[in-house]
Protein backbone atom coordinates (compact mmCIF):
# COMPACT_ATOMS: atom_id res chain seq x y z
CA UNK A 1 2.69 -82.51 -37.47
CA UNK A 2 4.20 -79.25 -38.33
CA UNK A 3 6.72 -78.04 -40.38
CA UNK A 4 7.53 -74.66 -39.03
CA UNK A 5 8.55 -73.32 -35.46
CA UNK A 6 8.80 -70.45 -34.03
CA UNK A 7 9.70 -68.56 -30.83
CA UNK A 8 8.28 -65.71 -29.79
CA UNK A 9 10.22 -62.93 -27.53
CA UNK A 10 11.21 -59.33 -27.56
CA UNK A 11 14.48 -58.28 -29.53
CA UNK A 12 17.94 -57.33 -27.69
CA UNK A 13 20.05 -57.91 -24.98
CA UNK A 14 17.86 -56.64 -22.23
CA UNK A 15 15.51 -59.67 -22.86
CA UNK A 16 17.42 -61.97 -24.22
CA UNK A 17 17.26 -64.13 -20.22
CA UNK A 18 13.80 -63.04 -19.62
CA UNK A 19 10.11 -65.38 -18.79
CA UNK A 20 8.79 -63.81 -21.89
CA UNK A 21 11.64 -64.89 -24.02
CA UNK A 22 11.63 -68.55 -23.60
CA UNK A 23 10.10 -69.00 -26.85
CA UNK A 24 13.48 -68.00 -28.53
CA UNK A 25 15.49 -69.88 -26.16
CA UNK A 26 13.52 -73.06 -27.18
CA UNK A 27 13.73 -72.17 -30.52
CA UNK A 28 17.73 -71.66 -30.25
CA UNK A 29 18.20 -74.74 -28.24
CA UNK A 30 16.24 -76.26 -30.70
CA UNK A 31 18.86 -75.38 -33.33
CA UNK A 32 21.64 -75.68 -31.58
CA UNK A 33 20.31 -79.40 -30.67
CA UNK A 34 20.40 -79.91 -34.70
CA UNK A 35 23.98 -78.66 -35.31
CA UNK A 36 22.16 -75.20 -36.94
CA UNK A 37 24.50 -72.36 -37.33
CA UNK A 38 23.39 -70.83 -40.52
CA UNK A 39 21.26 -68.04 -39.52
CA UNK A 40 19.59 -66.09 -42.36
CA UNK A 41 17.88 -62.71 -41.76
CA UNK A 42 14.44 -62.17 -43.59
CA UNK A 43 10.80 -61.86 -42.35
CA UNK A 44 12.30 -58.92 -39.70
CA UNK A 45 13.32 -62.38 -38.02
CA UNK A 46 16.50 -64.84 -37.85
CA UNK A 47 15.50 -68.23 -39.96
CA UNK A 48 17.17 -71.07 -40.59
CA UNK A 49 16.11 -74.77 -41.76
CA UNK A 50 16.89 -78.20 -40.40
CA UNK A 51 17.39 -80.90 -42.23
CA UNK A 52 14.95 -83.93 -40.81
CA UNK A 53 14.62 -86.45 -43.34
CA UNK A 54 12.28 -87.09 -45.52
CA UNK A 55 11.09 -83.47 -44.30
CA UNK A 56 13.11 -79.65 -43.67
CA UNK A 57 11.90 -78.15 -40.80
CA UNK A 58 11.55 -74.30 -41.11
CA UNK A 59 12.92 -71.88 -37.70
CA UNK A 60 12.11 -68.52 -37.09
CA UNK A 61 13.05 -65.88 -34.03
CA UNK A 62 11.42 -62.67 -34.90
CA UNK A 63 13.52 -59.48 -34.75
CA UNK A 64 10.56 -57.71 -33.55
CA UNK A 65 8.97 -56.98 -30.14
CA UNK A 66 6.16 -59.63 -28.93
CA UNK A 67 3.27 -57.54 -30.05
CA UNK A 68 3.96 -57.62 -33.79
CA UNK A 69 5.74 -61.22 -33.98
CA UNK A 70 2.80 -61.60 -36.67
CA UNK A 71 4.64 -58.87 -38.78
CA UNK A 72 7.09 -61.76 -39.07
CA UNK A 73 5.35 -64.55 -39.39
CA UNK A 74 2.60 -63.91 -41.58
CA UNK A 75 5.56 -63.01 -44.49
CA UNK A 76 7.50 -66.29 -43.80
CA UNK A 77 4.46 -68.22 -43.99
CA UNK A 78 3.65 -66.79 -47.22
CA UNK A 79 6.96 -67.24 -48.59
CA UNK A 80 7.20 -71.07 -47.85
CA UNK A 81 3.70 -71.54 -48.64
CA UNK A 82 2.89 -72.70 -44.76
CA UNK A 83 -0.79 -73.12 -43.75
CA UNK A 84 -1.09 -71.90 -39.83
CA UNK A 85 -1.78 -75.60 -38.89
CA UNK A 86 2.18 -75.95 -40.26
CA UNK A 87 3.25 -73.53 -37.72
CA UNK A 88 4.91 -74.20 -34.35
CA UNK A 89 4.35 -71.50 -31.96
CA UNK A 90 6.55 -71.64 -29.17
CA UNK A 91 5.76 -69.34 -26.06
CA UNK A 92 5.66 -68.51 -22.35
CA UNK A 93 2.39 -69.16 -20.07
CA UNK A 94 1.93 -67.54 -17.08
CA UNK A 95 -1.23 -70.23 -16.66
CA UNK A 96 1.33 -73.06 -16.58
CA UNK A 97 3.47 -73.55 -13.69
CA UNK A 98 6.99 -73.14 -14.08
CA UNK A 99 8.60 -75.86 -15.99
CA UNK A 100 5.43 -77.67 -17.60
CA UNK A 101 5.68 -77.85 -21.03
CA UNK A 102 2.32 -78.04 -23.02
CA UNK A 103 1.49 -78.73 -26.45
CA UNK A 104 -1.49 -77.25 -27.64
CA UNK A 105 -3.92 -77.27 -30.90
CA UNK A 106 -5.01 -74.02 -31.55
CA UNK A 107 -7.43 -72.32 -28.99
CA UNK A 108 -7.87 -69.27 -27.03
CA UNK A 109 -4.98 -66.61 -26.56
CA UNK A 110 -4.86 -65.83 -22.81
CA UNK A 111 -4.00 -62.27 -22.98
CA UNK A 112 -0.77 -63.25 -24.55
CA UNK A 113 -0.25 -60.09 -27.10
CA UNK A 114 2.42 -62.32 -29.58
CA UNK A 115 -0.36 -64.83 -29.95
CA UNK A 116 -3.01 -62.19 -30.60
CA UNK A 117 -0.68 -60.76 -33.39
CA UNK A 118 0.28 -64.04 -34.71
CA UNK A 119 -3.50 -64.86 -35.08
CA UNK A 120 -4.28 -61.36 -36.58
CA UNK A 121 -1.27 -62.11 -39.05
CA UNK A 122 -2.52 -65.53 -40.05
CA UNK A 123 -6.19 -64.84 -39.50
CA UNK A 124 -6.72 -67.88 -37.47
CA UNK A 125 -5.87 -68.92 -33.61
CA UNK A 126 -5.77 -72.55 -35.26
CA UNK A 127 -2.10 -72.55 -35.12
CA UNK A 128 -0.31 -75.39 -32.65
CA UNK A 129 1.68 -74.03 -29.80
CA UNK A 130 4.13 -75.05 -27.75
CA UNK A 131 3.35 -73.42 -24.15
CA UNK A 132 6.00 -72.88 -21.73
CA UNK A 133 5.19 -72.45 -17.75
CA UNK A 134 6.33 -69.65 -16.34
CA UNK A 135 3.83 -69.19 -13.47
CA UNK A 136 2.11 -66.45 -12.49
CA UNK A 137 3.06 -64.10 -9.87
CA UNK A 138 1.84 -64.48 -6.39
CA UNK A 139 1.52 -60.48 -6.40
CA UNK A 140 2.74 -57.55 -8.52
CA UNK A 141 2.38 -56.45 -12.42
CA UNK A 142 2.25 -58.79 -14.98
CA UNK A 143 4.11 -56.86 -17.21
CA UNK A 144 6.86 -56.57 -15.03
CA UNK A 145 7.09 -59.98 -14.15
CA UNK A 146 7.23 -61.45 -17.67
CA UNK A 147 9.78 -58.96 -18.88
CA UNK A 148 12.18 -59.85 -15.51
CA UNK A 149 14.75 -62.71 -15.74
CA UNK A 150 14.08 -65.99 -13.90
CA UNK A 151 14.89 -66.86 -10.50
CA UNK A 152 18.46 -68.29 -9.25
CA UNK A 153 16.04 -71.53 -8.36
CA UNK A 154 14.23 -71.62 -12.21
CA UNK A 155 17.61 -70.66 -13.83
CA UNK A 156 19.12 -73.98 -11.97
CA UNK A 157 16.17 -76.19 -13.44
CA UNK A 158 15.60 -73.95 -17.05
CA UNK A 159 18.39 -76.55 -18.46
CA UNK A 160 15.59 -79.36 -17.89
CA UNK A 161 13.01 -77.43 -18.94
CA UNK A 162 14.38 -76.11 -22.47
CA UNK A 163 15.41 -79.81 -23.31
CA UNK A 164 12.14 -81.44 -22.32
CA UNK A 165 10.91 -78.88 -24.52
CA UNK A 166 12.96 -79.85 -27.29
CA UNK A 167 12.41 -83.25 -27.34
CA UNK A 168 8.45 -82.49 -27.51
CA UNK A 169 8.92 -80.26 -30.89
CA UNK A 170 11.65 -83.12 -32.01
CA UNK A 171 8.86 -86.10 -31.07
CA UNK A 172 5.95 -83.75 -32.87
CA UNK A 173 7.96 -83.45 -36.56
């Protein structure tokens, strides 16, 4: 059970629809599921908290590009006192297939550079996560394909895909 989540992304309008932005998109869903629409800025992030009796539960979208997302959490962990097993860490997998939605304990970071600065941040890869299928690409760069938007086909089904995901963190609180 955790009392923090948060999505991981890259800042501004030219990734707000991207692969490696689902984190945020969860995370916004998530919040827009539970009627949040006071947005604070702190932690170079957007928080906000949730009321879930008898519990709050804690939000954050970091402000920053996915390779320092730990510049942001690390400082809002500290300032609510969360232990990295409190932590939700939402993200895209390119080791998932698109659409499966995977909750994890801790582990190993697959090349993903947010969770290798989250874990630098917290000093621990024991953090839960919340992994997010986004395939990999059959050919091409990585890179490119993370940062490119979905297809007309995955943008049909993301709906499904966002909610399921959702109703994990909601069933995990």
């Amino acid at each position: 059970m955790f009392s923090a989540v948060v999505g991981l992304g890259n800042p501004g309008p030219r990734y707000r629809h991207t692969r490696h932005n689902i984190g945020c998109t969860v995370v916004q869903a998530l919040a827009e599921h539970e009627s949040v629409t006071a947005w604070k800025s702190k932690f170079h992030g957007s928080w906000a908290t949730v009321s879930r009796p008898p519990m709050q539960l804690r939000l954050l979208v970091p402000a920053n590009f996915m390779n320092k997302a730990g510049e942001s959490v690390r400082p809002f962990a500290e300032f609510f006192s969360l232990s990295p097993a409190d932590i939700l860490i939402v993200h895209d997998d390119l080791e998932l297939p698109f659409g499966e939605v995977a909750l994890r304990e801790g582990g190993g970071l697959g090349g993903h550079n947010g969770l290798r600065s989250v874990a630098q941040h917290l000093g621990t890869r024991d953090f839960p996560r919340l992994r997010i299928g986004i395939g990999r690409p059959a050919r091409g760069d990585v890179a490119s394909y993370v940062l490119a938007r979905f297809t007309p086909q995955e943008e049909a089904e993301l709906v499904d895909v966002v909610e399921t995901a959702v109703a994990t963190i909601l069933r995990s609180t």
